[in-house]
PDB file of N, CA and C in Angstrom:
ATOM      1  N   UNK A   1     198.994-117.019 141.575  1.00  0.00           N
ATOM      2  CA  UNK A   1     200.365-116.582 141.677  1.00  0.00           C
ATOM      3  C   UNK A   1     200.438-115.473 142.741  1.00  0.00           C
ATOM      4  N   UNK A   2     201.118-115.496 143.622  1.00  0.00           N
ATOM      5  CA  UNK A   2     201.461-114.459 144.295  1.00  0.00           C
ATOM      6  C   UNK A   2     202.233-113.375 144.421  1.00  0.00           C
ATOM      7  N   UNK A   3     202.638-112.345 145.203  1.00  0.00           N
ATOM      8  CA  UNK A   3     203.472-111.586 144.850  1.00  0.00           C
ATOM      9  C   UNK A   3     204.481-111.561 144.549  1.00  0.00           C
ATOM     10  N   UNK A   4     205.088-112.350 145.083  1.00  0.00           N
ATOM     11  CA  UNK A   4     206.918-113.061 145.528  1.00  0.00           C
ATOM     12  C   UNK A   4     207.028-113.824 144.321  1.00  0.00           C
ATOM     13  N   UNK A   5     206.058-114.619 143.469  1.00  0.00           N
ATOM     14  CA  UNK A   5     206.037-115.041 142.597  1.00  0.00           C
ATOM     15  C   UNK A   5     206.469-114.470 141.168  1.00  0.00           C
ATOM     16  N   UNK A   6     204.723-112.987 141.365  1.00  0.00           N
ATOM     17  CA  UNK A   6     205.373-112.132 140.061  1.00  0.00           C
ATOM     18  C   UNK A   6     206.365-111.575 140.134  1.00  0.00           C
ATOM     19  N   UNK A   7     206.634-111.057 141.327  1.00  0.00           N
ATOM     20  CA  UNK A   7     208.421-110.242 141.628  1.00  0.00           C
ATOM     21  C   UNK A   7     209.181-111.065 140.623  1.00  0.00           C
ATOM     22  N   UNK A   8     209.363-112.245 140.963  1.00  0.00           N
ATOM     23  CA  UNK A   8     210.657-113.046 141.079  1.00  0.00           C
ATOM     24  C   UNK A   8     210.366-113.522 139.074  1.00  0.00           C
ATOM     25  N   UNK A   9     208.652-113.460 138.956  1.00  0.00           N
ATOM     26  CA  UNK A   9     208.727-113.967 137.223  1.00  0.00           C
ATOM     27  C   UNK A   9     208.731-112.423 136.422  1.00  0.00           C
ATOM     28  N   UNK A  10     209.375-112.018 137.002  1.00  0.00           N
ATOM     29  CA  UNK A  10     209.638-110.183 136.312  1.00  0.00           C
ATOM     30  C   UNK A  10     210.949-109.825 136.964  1.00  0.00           C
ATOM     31  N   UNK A  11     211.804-110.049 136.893  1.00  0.00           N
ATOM     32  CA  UNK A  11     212.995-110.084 137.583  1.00  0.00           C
ATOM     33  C   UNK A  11     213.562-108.278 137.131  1.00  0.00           C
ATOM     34  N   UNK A  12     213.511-108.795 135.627  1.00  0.00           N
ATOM     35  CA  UNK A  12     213.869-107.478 134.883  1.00  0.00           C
ATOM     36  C   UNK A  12     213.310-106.199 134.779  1.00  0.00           C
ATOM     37  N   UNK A  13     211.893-106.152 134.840  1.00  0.00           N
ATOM     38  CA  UNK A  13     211.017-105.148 135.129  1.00  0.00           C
ATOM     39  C   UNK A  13     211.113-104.239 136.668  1.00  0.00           C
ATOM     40  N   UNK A  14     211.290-105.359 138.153  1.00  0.00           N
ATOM     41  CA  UNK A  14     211.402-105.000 139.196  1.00  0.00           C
ATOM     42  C   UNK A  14     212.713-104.364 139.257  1.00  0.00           C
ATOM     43  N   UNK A  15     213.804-104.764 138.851  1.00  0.00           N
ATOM     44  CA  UNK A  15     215.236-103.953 138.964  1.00  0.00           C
ATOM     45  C   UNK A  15     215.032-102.664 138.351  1.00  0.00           C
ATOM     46  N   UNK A  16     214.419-102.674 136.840  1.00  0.00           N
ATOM     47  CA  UNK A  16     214.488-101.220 136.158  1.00  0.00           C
ATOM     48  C   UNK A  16     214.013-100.289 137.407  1.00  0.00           C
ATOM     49  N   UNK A  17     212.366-101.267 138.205  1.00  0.00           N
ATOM     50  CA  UNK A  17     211.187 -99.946 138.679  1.00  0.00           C
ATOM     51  C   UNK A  17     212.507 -99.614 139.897  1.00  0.00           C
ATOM     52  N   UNK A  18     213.514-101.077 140.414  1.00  0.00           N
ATOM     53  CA  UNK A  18     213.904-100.466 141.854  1.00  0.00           C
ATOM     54  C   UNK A  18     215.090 -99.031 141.692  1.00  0.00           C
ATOM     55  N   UNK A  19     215.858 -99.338 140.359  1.00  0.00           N
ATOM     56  CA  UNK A  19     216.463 -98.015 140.154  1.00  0.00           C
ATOM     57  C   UNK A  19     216.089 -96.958 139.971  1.00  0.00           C
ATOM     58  N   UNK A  20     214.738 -96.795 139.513  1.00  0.00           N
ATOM     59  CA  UNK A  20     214.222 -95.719 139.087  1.00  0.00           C
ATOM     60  C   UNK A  20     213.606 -95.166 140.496  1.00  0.00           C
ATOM     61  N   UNK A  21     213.169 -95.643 141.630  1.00  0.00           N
ATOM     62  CA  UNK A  21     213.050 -95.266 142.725  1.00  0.00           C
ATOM     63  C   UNK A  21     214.330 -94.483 143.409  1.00  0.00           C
ATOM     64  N   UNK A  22     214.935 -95.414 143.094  1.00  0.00           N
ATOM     65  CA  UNK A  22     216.650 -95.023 144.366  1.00  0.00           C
ATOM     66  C   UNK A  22     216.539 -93.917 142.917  1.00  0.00           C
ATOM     67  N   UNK A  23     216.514 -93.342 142.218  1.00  0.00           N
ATOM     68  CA  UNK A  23     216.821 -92.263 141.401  1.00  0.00           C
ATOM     69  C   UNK A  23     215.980 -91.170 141.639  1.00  0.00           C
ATOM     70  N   UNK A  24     214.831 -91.888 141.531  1.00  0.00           N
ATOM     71  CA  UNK A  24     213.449 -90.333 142.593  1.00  0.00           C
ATOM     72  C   UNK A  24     213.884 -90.446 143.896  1.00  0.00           C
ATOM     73  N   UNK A  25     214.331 -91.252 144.718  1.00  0.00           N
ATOM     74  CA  UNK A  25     214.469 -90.863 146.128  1.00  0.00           C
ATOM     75  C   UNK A  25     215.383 -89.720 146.232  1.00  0.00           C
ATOM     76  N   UNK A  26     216.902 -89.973 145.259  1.00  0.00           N
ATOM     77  CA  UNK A  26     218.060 -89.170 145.544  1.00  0.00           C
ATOM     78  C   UNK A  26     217.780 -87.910 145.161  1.00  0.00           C
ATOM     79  N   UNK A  27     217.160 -87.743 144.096  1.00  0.00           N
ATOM     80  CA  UNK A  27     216.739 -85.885 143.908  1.00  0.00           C
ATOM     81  C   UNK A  27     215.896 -85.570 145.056  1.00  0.00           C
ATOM     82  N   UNK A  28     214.743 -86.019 145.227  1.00  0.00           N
ATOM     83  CA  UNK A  28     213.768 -85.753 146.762  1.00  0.00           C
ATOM     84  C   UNK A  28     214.699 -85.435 147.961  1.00  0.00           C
ATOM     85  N   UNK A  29     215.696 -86.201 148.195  1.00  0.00           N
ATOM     86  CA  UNK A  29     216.403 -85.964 149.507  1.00  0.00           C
ATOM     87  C   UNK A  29     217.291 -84.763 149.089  1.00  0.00           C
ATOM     88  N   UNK A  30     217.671 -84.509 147.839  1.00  0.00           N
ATOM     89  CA  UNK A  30     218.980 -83.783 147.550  1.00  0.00           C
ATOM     90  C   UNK A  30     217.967 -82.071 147.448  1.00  0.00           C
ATOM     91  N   UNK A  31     216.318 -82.433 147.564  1.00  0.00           N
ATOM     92  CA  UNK A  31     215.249 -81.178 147.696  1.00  0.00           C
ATOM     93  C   UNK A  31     215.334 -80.838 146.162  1.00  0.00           C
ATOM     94  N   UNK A  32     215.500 -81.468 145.314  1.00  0.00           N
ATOM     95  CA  UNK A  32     215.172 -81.036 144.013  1.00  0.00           C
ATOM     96  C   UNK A  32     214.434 -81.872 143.380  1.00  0.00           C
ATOM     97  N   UNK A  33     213.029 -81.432 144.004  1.00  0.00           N
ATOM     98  CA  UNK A  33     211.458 -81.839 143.921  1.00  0.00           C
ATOM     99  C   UNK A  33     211.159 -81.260 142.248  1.00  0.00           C
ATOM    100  N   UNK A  34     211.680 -80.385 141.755  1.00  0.00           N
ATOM    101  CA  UNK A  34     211.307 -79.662 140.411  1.00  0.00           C
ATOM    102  C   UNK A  34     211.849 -80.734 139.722  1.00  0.00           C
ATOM    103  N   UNK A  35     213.357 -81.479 139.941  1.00  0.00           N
ATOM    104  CA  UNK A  35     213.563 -82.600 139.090  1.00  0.00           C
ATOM    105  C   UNK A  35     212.677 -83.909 139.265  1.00  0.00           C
ATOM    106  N   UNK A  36     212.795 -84.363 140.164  1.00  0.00           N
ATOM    107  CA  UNK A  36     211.664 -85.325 139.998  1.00  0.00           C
ATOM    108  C   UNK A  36     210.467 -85.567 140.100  1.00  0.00           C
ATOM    109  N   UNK A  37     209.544 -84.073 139.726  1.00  0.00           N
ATOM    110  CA  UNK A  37     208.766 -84.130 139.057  1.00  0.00           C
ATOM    111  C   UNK A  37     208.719 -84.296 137.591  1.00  0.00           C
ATOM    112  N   UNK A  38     209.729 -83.369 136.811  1.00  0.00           N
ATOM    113  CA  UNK A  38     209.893 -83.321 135.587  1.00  0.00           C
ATOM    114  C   UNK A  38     210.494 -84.488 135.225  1.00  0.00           C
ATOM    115  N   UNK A  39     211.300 -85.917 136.273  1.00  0.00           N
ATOM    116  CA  UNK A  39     211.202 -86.935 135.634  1.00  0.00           C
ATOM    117  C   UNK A  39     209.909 -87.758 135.594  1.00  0.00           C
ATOM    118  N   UNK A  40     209.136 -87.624 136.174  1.00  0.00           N
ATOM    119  CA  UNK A  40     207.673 -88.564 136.037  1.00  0.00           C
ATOM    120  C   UNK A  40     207.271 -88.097 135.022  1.00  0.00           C
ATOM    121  N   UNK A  41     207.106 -86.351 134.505  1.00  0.00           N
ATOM    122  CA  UNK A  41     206.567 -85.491 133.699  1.00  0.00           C
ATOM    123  C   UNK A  41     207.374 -86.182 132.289  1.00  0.00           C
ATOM    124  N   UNK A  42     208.651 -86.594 132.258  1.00  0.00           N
ATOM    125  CA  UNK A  42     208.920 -87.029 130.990  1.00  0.00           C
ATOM    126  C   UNK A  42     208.286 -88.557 130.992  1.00  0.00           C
ATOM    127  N   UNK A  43     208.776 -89.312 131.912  1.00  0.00           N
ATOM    128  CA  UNK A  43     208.122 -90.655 131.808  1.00  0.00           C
ATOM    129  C   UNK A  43     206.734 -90.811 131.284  1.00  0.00           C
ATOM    130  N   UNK A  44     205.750 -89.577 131.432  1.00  0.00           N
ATOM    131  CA  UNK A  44     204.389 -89.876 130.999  1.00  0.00           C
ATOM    132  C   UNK A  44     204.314 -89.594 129.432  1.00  0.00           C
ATOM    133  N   UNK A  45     205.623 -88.540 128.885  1.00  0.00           N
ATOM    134  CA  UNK A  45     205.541 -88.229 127.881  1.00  0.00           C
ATOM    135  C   UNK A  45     206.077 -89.055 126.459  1.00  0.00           C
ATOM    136  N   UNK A  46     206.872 -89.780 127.639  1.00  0.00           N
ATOM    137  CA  UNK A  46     207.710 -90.337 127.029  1.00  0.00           C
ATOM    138  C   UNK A  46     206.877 -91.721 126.068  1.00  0.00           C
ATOM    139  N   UNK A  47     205.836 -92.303 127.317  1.00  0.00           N
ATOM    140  CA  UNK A  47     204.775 -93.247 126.796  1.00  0.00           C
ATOM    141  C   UNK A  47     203.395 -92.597 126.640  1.00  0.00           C
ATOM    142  N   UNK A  48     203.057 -91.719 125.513  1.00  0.00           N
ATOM    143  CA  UNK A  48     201.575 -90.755 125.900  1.00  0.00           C
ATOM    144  C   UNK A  48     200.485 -92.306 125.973  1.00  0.00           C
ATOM    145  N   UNK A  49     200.503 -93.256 125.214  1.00  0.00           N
ATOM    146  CA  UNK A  49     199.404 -94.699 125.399  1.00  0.00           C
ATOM    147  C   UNK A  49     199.596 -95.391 126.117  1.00  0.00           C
ATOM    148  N   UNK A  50     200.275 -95.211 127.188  1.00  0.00           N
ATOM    149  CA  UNK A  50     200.264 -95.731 128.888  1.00  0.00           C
ATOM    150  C   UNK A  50     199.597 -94.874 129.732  1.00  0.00           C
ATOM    151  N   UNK A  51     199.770 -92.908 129.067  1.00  0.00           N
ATOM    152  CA  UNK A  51     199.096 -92.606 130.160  1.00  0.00           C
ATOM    153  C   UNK A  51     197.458 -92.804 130.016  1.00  0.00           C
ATOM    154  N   UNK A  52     197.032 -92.597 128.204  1.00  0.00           N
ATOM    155  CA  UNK A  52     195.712 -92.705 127.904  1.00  0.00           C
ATOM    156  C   UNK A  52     195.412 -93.809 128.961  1.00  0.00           C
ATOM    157  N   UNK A  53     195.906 -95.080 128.597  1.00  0.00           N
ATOM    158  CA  UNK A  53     195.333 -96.588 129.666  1.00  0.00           C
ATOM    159  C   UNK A  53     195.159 -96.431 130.878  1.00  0.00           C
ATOM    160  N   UNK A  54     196.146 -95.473 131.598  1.00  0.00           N
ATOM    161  CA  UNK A  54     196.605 -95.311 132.921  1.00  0.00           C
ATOM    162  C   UNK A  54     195.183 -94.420 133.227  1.00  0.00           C
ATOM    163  N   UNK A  55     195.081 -93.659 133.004  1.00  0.00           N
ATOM    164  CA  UNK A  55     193.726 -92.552 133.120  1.00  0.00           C
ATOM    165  C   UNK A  55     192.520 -93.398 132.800  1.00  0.00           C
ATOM    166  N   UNK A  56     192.354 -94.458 132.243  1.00  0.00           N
ATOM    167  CA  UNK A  56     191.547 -95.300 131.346  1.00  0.00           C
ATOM    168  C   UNK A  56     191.118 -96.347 132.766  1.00  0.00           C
ATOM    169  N   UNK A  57     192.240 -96.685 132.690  1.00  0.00           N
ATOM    170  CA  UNK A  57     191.968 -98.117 134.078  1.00  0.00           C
ATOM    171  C   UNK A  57     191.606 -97.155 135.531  1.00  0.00           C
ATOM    172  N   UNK A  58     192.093 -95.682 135.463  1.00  0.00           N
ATOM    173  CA  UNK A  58     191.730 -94.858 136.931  1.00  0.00           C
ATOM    174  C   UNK A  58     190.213 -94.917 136.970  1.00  0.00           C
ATOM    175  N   UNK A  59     189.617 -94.456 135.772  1.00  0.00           N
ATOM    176  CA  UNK A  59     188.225 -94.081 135.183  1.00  0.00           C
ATOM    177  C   UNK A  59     187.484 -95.451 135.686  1.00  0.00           C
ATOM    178  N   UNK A  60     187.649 -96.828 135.285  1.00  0.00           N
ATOM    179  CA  UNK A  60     187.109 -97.971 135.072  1.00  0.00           C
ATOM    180  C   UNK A  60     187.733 -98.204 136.861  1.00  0.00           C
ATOM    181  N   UNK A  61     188.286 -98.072 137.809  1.00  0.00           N
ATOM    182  CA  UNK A  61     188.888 -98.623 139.325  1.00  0.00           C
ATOM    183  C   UNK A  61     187.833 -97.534 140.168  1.00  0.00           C
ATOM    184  N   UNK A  62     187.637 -96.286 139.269  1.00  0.00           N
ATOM    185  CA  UNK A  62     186.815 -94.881 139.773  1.00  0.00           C
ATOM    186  C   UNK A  62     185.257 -96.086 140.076  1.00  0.00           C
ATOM    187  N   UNK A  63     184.737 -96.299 139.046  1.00  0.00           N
ATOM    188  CA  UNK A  63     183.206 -96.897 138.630  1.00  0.00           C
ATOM    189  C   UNK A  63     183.296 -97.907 139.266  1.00  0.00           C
ATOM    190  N   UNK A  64     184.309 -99.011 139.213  1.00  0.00           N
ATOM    191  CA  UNK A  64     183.680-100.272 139.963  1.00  0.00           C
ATOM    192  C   UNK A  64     184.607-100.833 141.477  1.00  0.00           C
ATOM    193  N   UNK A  65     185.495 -99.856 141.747  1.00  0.00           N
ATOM    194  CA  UNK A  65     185.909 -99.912 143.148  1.00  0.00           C
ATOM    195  C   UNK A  65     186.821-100.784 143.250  1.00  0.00           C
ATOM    196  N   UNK A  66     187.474-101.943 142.038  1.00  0.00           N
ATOM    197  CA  UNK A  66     188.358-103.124 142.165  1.00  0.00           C
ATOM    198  C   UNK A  66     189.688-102.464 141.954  1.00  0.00           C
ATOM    199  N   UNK A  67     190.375-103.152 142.108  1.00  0.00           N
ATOM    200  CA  UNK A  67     192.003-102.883 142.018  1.00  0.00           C
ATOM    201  C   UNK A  67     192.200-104.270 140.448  1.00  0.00           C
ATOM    202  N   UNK A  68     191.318-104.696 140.268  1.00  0.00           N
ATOM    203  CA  UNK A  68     191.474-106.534 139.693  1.00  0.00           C
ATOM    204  C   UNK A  68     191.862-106.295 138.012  1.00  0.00           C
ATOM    205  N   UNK A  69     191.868-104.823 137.417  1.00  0.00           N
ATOM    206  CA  UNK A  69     192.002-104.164 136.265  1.00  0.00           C
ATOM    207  C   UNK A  69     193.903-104.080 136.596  1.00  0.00           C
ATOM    208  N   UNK A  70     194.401-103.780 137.547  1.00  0.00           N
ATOM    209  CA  UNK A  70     195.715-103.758 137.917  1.00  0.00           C
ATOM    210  C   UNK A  70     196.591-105.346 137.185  1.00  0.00           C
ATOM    211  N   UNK A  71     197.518-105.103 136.397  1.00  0.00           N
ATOM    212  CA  UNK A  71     198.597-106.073 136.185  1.00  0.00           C
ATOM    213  C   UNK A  71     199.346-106.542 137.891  1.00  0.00           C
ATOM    214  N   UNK A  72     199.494-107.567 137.634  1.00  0.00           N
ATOM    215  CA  UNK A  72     199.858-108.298 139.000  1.00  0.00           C
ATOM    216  C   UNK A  72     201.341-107.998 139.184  1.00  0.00           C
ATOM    217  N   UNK A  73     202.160-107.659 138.071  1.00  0.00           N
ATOM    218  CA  UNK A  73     203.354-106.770 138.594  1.00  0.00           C
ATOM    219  C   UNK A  73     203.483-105.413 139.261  1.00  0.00           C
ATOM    220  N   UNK A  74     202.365-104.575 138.348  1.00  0.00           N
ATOM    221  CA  UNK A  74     201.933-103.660 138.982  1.00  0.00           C
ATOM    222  C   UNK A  74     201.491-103.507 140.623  1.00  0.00           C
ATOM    223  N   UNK A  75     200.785-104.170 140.483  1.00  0.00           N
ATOM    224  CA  UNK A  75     199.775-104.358 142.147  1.00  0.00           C
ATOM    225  C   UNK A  75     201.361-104.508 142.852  1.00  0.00           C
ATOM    226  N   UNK A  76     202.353-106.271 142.671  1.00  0.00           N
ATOM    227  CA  UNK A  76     203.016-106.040 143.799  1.00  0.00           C
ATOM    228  C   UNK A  76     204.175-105.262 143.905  1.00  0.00           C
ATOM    229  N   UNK A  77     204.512-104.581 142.543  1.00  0.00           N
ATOM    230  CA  UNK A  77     205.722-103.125 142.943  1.00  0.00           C
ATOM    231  C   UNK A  77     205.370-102.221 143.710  1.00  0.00           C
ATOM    232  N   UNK A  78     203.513-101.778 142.967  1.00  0.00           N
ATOM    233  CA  UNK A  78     203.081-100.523 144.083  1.00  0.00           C
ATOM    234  C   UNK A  78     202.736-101.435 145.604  1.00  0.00           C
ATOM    235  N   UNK A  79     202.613-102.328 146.066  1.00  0.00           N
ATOM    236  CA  UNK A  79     202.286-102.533 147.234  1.00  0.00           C
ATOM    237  C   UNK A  79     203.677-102.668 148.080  1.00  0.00           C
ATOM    238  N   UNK A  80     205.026-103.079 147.508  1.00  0.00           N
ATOM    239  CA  UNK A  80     206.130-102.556 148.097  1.00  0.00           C
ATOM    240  C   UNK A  80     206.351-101.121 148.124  1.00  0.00           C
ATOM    241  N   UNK A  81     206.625-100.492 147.182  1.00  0.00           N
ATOM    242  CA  UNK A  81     206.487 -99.090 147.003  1.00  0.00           C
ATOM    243  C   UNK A  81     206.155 -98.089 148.366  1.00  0.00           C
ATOM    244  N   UNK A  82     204.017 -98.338 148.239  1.00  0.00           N
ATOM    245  CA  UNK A  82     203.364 -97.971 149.109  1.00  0.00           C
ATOM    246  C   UNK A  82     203.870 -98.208 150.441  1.00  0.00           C
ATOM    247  N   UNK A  83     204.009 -99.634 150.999  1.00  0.00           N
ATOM    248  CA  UNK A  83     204.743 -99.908 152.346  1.00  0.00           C
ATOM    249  C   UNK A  83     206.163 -99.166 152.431  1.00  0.00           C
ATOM    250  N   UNK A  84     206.958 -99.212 152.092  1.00  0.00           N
ATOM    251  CA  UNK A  84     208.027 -98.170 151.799  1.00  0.00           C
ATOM    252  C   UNK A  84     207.294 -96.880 152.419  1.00  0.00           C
ATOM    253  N   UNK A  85     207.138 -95.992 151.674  1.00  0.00           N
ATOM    254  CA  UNK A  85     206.817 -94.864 151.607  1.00  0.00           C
ATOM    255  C   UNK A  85     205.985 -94.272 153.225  1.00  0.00           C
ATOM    256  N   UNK A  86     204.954 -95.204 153.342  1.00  0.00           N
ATOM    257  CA  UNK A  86     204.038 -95.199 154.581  1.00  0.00           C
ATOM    258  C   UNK A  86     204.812 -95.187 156.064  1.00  0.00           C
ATOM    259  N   UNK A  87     205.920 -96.286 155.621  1.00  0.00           N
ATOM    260  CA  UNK A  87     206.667 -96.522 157.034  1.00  0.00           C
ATOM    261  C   UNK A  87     207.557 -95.197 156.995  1.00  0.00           C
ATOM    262  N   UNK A  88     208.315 -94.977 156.197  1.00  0.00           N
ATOM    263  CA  UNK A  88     208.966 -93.432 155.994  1.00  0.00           C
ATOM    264  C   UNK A  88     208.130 -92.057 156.530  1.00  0.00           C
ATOM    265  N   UNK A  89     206.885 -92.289 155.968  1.00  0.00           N
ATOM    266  CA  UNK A  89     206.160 -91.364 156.502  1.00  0.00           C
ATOM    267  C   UNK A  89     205.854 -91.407 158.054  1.00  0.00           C
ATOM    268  N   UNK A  90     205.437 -92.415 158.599  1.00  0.00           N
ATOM    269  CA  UNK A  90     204.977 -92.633 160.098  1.00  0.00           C
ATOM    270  C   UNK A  90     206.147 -92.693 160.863  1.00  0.00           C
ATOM    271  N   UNK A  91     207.428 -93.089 160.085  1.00  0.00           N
ATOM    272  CA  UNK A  91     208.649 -92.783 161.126  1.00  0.00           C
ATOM    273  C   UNK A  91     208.666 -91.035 161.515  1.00  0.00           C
ATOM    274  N   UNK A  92     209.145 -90.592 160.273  1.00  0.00           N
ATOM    275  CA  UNK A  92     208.900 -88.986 160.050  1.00  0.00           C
ATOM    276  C   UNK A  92     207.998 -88.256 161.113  1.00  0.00           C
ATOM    277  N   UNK A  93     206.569 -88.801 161.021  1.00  0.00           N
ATOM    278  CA  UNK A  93     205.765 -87.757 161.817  1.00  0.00           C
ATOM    279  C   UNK A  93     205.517 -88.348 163.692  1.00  0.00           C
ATOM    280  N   UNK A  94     206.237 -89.540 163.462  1.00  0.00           N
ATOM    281  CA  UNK A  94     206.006 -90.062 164.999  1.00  0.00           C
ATOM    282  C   UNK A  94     206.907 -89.486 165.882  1.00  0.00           C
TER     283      UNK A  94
END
């Protein structure tokens, strides 16, 4: 299955993650970095046995170098995400 695949067989998951972006972007631009930190800071609190896993799968990606422990929704939100962010950045500093 590919990316375009899981996107499209998570329809509902990708809309929640894309609002929740355009929602960290708008405090970041609006410079109220203290808020959206303290929204990630609740999001972790909010699920404490996502972050145990989350720290869990860092630990286990730390030791054997794969990404292949990653959920395939995961992998292709953060690999839009990441591209996002990168091109923002290299526009920025070019």
């Amino acid at each position: 299955m590919n990316a375009a695949d899981v996107l499209e067989a998570n329809e509902g998951a990708v809309l929640r993650a894309g609002l929740t972006l355009v929602a960290l972007g708008a405090e970041l631009v609006a410079g109220r970095i203290d808020d959206a930190l303290a929204r990630a800071d609740a999001a972790s609190r909010k699920f404490p046995e996502w972050t145990a896993l989350e720290d869990a799968g860092i630990a286990i990606r730390g030791a054997t170098r794969e990404e292949e422990q990653m959920p395939e929704i995961e992998r292709a939100i953060l690999g839009l995400v990441w591209a996002a962010v990168k091109g923002a950045i290299h526009e920025a500093v070019a």
